[in-house]
C-alpha atoms as a PDB file:
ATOM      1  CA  UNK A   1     163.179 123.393  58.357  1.00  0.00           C
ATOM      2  CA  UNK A   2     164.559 125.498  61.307  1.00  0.00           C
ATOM      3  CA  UNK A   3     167.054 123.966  64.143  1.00  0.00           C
ATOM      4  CA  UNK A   4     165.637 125.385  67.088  1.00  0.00           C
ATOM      5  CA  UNK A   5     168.276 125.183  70.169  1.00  0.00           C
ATOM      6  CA  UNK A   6     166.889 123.771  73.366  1.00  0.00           C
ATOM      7  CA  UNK A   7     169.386 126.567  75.136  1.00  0.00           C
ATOM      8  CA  UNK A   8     168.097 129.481  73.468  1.00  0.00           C
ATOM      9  CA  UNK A   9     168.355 132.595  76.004  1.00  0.00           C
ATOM     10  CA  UNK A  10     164.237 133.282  77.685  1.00  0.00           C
ATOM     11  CA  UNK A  11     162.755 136.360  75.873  1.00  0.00           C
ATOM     12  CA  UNK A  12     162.811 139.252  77.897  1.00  0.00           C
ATOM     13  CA  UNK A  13     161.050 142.858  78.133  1.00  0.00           C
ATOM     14  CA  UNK A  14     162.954 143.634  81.214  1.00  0.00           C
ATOM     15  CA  UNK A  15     164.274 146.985  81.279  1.00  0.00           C
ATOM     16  CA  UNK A  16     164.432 150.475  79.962  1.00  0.00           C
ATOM     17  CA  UNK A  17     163.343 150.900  76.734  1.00  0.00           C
ATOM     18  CA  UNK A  18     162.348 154.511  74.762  1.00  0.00           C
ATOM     19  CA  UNK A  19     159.124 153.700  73.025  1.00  0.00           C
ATOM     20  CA  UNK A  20     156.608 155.496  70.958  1.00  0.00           C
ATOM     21  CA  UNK A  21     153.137 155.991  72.176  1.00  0.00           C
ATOM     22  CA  UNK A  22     150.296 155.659  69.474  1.00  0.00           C
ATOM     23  CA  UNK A  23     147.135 154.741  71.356  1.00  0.00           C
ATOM     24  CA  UNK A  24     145.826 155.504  74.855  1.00  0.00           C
ATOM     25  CA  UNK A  25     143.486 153.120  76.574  1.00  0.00           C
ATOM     26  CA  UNK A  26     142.263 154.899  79.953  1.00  0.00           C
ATOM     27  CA  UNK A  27     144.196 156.540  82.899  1.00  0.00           C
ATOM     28  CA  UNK A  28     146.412 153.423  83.495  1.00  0.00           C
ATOM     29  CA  UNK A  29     146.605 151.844  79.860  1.00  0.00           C
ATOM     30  CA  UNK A  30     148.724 152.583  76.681  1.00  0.00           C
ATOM     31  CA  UNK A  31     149.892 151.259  73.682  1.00  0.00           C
ATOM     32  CA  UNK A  32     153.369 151.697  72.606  1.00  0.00           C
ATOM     33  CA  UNK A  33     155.755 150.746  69.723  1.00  0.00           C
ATOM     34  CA  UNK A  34     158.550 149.077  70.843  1.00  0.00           C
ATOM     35  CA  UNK A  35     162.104 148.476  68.437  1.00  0.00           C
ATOM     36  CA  UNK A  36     163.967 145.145  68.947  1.00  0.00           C
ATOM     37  CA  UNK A  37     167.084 144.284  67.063  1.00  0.00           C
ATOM     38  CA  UNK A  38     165.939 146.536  63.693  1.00  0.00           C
ATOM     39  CA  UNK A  39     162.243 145.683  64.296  1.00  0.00           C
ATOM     40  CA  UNK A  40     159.105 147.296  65.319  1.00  0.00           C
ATOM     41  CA  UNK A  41     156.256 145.645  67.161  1.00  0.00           C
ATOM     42  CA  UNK A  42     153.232 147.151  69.463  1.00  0.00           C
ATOM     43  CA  UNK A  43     152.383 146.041  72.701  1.00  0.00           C
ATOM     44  CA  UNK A  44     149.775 147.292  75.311  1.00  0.00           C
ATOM     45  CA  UNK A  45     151.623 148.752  78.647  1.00  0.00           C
ATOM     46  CA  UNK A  46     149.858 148.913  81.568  1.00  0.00           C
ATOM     47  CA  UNK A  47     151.716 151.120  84.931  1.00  0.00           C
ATOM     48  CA  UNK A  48     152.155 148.761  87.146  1.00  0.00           C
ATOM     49  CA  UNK A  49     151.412 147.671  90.866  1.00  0.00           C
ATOM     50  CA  UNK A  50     148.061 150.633  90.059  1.00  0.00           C
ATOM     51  CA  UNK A  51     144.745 149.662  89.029  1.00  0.00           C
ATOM     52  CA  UNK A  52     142.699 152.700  87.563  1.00  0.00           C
ATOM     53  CA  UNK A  53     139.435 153.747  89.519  1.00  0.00           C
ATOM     54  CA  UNK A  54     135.552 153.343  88.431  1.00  0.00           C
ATOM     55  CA  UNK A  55     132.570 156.178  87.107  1.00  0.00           C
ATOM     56  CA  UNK A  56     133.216 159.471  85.805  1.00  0.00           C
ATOM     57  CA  UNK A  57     137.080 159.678  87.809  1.00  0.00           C
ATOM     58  CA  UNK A  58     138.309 157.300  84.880  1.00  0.00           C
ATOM     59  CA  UNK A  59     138.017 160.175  82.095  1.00  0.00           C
ATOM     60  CA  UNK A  60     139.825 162.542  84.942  1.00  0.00           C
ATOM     61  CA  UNK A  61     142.073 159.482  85.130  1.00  0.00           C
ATOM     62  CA  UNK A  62     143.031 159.331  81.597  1.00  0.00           C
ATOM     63  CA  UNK A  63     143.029 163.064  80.860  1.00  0.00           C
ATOM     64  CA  UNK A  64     145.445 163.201  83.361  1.00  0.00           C
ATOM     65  CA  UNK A  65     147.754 160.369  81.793  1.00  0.00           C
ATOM     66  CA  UNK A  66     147.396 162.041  78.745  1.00  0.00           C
ATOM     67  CA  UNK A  67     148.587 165.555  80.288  1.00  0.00           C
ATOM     68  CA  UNK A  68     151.520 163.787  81.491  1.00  0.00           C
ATOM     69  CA  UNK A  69     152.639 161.528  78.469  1.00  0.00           C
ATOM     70  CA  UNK A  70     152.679 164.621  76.059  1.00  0.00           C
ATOM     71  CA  UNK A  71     153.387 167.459  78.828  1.00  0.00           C
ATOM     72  CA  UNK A  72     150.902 169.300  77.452  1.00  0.00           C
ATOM     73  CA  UNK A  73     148.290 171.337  79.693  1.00  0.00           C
ATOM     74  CA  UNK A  74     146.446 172.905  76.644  1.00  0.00           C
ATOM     75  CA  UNK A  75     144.554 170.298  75.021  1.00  0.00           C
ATOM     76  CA  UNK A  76     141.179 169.835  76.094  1.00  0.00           C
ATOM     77  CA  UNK A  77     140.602 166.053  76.280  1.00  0.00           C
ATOM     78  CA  UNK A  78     137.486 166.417  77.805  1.00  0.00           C
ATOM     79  CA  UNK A  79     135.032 164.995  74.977  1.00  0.00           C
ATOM     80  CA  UNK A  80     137.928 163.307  73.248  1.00  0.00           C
ATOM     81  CA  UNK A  81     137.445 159.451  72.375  1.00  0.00           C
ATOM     82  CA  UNK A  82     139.957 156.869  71.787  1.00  0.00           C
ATOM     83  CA  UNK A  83     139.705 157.771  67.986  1.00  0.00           C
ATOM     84  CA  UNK A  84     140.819 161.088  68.768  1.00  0.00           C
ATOM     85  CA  UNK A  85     143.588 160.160  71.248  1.00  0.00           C
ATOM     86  CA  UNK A  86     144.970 158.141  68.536  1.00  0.00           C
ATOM     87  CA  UNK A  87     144.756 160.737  65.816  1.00  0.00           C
ATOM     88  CA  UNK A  88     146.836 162.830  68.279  1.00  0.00           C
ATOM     89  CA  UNK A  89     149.193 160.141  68.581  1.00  0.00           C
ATOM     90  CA  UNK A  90     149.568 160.189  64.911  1.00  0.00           C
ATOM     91  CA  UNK A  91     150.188 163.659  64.741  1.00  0.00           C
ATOM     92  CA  UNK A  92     152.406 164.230  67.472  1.00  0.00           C
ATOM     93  CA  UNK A  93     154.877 161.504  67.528  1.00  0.00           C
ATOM     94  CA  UNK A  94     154.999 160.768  71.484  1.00  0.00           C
ATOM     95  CA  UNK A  95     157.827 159.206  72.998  1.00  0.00           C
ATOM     96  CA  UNK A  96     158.217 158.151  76.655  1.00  0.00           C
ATOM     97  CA  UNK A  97     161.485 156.320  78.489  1.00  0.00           C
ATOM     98  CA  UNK A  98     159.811 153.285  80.552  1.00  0.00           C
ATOM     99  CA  UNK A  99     161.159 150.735  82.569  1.00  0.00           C
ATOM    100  CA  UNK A 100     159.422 147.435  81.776  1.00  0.00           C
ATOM    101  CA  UNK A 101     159.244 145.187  84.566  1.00  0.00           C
ATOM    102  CA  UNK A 102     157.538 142.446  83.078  1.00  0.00           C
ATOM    103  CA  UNK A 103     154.349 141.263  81.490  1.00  0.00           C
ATOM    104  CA  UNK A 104     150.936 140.462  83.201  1.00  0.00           C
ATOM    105  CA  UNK A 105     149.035 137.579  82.880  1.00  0.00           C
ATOM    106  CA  UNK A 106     146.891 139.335  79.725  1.00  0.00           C
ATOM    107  CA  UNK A 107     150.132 140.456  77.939  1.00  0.00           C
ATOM    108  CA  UNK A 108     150.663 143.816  78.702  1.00  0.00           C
ATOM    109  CA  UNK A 109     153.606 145.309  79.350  1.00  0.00           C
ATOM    110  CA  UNK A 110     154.254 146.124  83.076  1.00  0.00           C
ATOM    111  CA  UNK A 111     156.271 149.260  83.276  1.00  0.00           C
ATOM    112  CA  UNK A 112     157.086 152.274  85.774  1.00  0.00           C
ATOM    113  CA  UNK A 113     157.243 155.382  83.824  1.00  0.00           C
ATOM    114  CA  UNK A 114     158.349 158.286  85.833  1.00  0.00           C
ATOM    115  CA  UNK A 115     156.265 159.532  88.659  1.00  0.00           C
ATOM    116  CA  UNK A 116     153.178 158.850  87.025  1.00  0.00           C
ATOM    117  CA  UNK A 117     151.660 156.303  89.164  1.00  0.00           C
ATOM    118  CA  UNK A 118     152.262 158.417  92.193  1.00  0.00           C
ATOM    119  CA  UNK A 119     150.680 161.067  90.597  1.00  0.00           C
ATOM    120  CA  UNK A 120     147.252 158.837  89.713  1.00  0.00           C
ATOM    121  CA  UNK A 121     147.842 157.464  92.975  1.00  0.00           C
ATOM    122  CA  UNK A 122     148.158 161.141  95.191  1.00  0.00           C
ATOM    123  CA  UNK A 123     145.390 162.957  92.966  1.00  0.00           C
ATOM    124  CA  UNK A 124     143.371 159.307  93.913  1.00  0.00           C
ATOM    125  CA  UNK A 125     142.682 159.073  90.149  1.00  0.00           C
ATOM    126  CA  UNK A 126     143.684 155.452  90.495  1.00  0.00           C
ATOM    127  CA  UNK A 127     144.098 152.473  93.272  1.00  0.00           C
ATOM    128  CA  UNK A 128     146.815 149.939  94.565  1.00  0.00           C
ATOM    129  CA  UNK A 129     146.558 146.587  93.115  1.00  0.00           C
END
């Protein structure tokens, strides 16, 4: 039996952390592999304080996400589907420095990565919360 301390320190995500990416969602969502201590776990991350737009702009969305996780202009994502974003992934180990700022109320990772937000945001390939 375990002796679990009633003054144990409150998990937190807080922070910047250099993940893996391994899955892509749509123009706002990702999945990423995260190390803690000397293990691995997966959460979905979500860039926060945007919420990604409806119709056709979502695959312009995500395209666009994808363009700017891998810095790559040459792959044509056009037809892609997740399957194929996540063969990528598999492929081309993708890592990206984040700066969680929390989880949401679905358990996704709330994180600011670069200027990518203002990028959706100015090409109005996503909206504010």
């Amino acid at each position: 039996m375990f002796d679990f301390p009633s003054d144990a320190p409150l998990f937190s995500i807080n922070g910047t952390k250099t993940v893996r990416v391994v899955s892509m969602h749509d123009g706002i969502k990702f999945d990423a592999v995260f190390r803690f201590d000397s293990e691995f776990y997966k959460f979905p991350v979500i860039l926060g304080n945007i919420d990604d737009v409806s119709g056709p702009l979502v695959y312009m969305a995500r395209n666009k996400l994808f363009e700017m996780i891998t810095s790559s202009q040459n792959v044509d994502t056009v037809t892609w589907r997740k399957k194929d974003f996540d063969n990528y992934f598999n492929v081309h180990p993708t890592y990206l420095t984040i700066n969680c700022t929390g989880m949401d109320k679905y358990g996704r990772v709330l994180a600011d990565v670069g200027d990518f937000a203002e990028t959706l945001l100015n090409e109005k390939l996503a909206n504010l919360c």
